[in-house]
Structures are given as C-alpha cells and as structure tokens.
C-alpha atoms as a PDB file:
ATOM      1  CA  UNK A   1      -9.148  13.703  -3.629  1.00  0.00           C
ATOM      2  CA  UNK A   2     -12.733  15.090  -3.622  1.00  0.00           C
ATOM      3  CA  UNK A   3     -15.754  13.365  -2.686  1.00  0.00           C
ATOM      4  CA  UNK A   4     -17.138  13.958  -6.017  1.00  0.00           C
ATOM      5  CA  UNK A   5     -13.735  12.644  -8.132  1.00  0.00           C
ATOM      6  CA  UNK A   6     -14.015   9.423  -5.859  1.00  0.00           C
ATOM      7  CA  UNK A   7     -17.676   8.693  -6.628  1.00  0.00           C
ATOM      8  CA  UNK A   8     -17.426   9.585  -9.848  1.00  0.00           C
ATOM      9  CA  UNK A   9     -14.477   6.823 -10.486  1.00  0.00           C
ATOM     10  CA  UNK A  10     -16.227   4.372  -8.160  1.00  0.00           C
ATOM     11  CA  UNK A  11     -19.171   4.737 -10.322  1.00  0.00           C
ATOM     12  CA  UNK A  12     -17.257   4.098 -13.675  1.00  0.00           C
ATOM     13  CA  UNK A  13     -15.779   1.226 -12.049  1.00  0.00           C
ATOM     14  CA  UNK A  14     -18.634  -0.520 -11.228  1.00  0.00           C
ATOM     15  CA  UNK A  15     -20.039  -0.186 -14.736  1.00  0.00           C
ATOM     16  CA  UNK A  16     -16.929  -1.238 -16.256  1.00  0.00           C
ATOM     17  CA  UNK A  17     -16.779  -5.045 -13.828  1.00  0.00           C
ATOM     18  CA  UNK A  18     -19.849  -5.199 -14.759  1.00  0.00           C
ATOM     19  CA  UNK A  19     -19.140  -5.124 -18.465  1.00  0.00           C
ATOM     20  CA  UNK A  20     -16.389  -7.343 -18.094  1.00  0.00           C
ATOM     21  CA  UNK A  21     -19.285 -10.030 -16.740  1.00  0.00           C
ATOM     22  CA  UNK A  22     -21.180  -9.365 -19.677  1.00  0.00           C
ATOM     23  CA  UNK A  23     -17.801  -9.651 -21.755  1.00  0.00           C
ATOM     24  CA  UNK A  24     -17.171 -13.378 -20.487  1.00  0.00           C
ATOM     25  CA  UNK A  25     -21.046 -15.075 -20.731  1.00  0.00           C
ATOM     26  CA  UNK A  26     -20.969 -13.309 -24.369  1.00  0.00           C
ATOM     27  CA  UNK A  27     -17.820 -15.845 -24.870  1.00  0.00           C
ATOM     28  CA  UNK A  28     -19.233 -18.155 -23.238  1.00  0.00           C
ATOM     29  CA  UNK A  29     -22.230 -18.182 -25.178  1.00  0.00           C
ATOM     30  CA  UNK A  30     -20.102 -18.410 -28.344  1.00  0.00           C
ATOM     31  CA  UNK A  31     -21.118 -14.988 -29.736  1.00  0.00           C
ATOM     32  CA  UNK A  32     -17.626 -14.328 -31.205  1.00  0.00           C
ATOM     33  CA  UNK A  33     -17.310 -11.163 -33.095  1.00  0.00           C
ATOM     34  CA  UNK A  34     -21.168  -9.832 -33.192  1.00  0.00           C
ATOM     35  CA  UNK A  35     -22.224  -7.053 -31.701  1.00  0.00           C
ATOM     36  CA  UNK A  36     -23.360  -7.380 -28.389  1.00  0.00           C
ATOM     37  CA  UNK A  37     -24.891  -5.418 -25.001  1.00  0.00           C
ATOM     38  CA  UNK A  38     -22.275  -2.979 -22.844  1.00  0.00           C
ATOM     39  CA  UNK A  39     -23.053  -0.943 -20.103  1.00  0.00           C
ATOM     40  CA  UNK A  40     -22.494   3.072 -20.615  1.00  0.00           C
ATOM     41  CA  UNK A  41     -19.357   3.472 -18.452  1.00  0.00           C
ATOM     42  CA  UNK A  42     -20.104   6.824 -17.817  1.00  0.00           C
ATOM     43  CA  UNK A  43     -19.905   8.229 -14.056  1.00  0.00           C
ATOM     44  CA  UNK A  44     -23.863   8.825 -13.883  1.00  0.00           C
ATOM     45  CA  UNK A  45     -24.609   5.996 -11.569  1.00  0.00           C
ATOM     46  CA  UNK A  46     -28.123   5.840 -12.444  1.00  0.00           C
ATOM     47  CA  UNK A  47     -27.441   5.865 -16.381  1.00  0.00           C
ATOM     48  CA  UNK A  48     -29.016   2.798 -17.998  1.00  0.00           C
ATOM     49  CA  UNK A  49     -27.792   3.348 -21.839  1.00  0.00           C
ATOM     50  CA  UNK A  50     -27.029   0.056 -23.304  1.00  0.00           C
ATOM     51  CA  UNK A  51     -24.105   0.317 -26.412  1.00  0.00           C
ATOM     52  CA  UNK A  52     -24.081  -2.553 -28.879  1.00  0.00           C
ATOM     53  CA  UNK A  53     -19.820  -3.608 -29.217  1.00  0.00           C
ATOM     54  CA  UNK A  54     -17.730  -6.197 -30.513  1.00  0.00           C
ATOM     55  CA  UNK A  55     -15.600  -7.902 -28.040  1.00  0.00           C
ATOM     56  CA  UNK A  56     -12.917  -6.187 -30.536  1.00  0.00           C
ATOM     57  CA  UNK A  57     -14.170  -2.842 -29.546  1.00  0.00           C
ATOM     58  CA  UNK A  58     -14.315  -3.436 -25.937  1.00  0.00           C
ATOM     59  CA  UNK A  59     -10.810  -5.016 -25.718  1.00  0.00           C
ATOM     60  CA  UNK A  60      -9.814  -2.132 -27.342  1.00  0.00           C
ATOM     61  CA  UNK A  61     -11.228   0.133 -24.538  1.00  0.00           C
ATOM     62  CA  UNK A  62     -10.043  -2.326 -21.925  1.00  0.00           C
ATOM     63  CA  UNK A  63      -6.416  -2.225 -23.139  1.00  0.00           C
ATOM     64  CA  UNK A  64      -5.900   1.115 -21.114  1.00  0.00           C
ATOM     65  CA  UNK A  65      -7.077   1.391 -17.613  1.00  0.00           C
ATOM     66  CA  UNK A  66      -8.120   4.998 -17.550  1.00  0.00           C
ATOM     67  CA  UNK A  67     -10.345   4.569 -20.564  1.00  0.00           C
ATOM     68  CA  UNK A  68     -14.057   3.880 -20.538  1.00  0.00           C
ATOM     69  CA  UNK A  69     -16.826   3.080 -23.243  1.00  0.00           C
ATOM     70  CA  UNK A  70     -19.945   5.527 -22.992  1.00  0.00           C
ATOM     71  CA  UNK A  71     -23.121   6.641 -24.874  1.00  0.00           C
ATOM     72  CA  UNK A  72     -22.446   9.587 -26.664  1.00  0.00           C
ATOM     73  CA  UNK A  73     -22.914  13.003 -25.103  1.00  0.00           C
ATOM     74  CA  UNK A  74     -22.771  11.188 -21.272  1.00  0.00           C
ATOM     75  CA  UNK A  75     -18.486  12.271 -21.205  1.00  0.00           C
ATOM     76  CA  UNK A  76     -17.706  14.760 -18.373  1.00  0.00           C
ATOM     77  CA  UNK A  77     -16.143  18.420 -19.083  1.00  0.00           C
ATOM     78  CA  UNK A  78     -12.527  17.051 -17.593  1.00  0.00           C
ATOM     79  CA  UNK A  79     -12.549  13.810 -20.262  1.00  0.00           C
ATOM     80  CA  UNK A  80     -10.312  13.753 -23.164  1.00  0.00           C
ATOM     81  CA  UNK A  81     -12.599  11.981 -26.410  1.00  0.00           C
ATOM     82  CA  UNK A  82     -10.406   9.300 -27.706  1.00  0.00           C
ATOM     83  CA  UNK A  83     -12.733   8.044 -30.252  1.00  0.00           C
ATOM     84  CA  UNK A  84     -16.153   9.138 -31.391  1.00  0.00           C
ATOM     85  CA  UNK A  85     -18.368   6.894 -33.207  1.00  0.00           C
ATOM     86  CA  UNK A  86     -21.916   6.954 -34.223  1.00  0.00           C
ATOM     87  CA  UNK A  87     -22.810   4.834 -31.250  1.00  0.00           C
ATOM     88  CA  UNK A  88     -20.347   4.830 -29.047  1.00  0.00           C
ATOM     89  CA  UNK A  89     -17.438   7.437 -27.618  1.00  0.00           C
ATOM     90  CA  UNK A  90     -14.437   6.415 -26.001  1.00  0.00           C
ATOM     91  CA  UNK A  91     -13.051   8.519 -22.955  1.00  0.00           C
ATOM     92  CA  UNK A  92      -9.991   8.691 -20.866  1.00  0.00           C
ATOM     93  CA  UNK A  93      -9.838  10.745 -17.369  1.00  0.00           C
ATOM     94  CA  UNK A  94      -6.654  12.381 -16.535  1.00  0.00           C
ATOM     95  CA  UNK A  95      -5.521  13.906 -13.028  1.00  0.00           C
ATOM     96  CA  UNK A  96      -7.141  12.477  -9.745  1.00  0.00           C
ATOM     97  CA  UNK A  97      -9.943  10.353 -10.917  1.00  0.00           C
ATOM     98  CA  UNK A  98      -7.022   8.786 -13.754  1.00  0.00           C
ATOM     99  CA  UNK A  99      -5.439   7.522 -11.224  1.00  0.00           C
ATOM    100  CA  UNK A 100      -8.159   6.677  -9.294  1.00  0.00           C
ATOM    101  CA  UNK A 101      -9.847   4.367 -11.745  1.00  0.00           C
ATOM    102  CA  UNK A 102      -6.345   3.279 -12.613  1.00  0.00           C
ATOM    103  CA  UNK A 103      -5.925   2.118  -9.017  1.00  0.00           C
ATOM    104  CA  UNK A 104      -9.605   0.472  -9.453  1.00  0.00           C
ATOM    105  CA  UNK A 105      -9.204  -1.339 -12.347  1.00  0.00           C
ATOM    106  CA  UNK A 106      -9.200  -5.190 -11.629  1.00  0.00           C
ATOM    107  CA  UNK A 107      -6.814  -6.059 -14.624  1.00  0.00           C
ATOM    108  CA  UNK A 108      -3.909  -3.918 -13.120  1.00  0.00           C
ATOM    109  CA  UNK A 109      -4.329  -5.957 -10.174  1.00  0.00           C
ATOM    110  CA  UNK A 110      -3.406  -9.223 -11.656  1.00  0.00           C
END
C-alpha cells in the first residue's frame, strides 16, 4: 500500500471517530432527530468544513465501513458518489484504501 493511500485512510478515519464523539454527546444532549454538526470526512487532514446531519443521515453513512460523509466537491478522483445532496455527498473508496479504512473502522472491531 502507498504512503499516500495509508494517510489518506488514516486521515478519514480520524474524522470519522471523531464524528462518532460528536454522534453520542448529540444523544446525550437529547437532540434526537435535528440537524446537527459533522466533521467533513474527507482525506484533507486540514479540512475544517462542518455538515449539518441527522443522526438518521449519519447512521446511514455509518452502516457501511468504507463509506464517509463529506462537503461537497472535497471527494477524491478514485471515490465512487453514493449520494449527492445539496449539503452533503456520500462517498465510498474501493481498492487499497477500502480496505484500509475497512480495517480502521472501530465498529468492525466489535
């Protein structure tokens, strides 16, 4: 696998535990089905776009572990669109990084 492929999936990753913190204090804090803040999972590691979900919408996402939630326009040449909203575009990586962020994705662990 090349450098780049890893780092790009590592970077994905971390966006995507850190949405699933965000995820659980938005339960926590009773929010239910509104819209709230996500992290562009996008492999940019500096990328601070915020995208406005329902837990719904990121479950939805989350069901599959090569997929990832991302600002529009931030998807990389090798990423198949899933879904393309107004505010949002889901993504799923194929080949190396697939299984790479596959292999990274906490939920496949448990």
């Amino acid at each position: 696998m090349s450098r780049s492929v890893q780092r790009a999936a590592e970077n994905e990753a971390a966006f995507r535990r850190a949405n699933e913190s965000l995820e659980a204090k938005a339960e926590e804090l009773g929010f239910g089905e509104e819209r709230t803040p996500y992290l562009c999972e996008c492999e940019e590691e500096t990328c601070t776009a915020v995208i406005r979900l329902t837990r719904e919408e990121y479950e939805q996402v989350r069901a599959h572990s090569k997929r990832f939630v991302m600002t529009p326009g931030h998807q990389g040449e090798r990423d198949r669109v899933v879904r393309d909203e107004a505010g949002f575009t889901v993504i799923e990586k194929s080949g190396e990084e697939g299984e790479r962020v596959a292999a990274l994705d906490a939920r496949q662990e448990a």
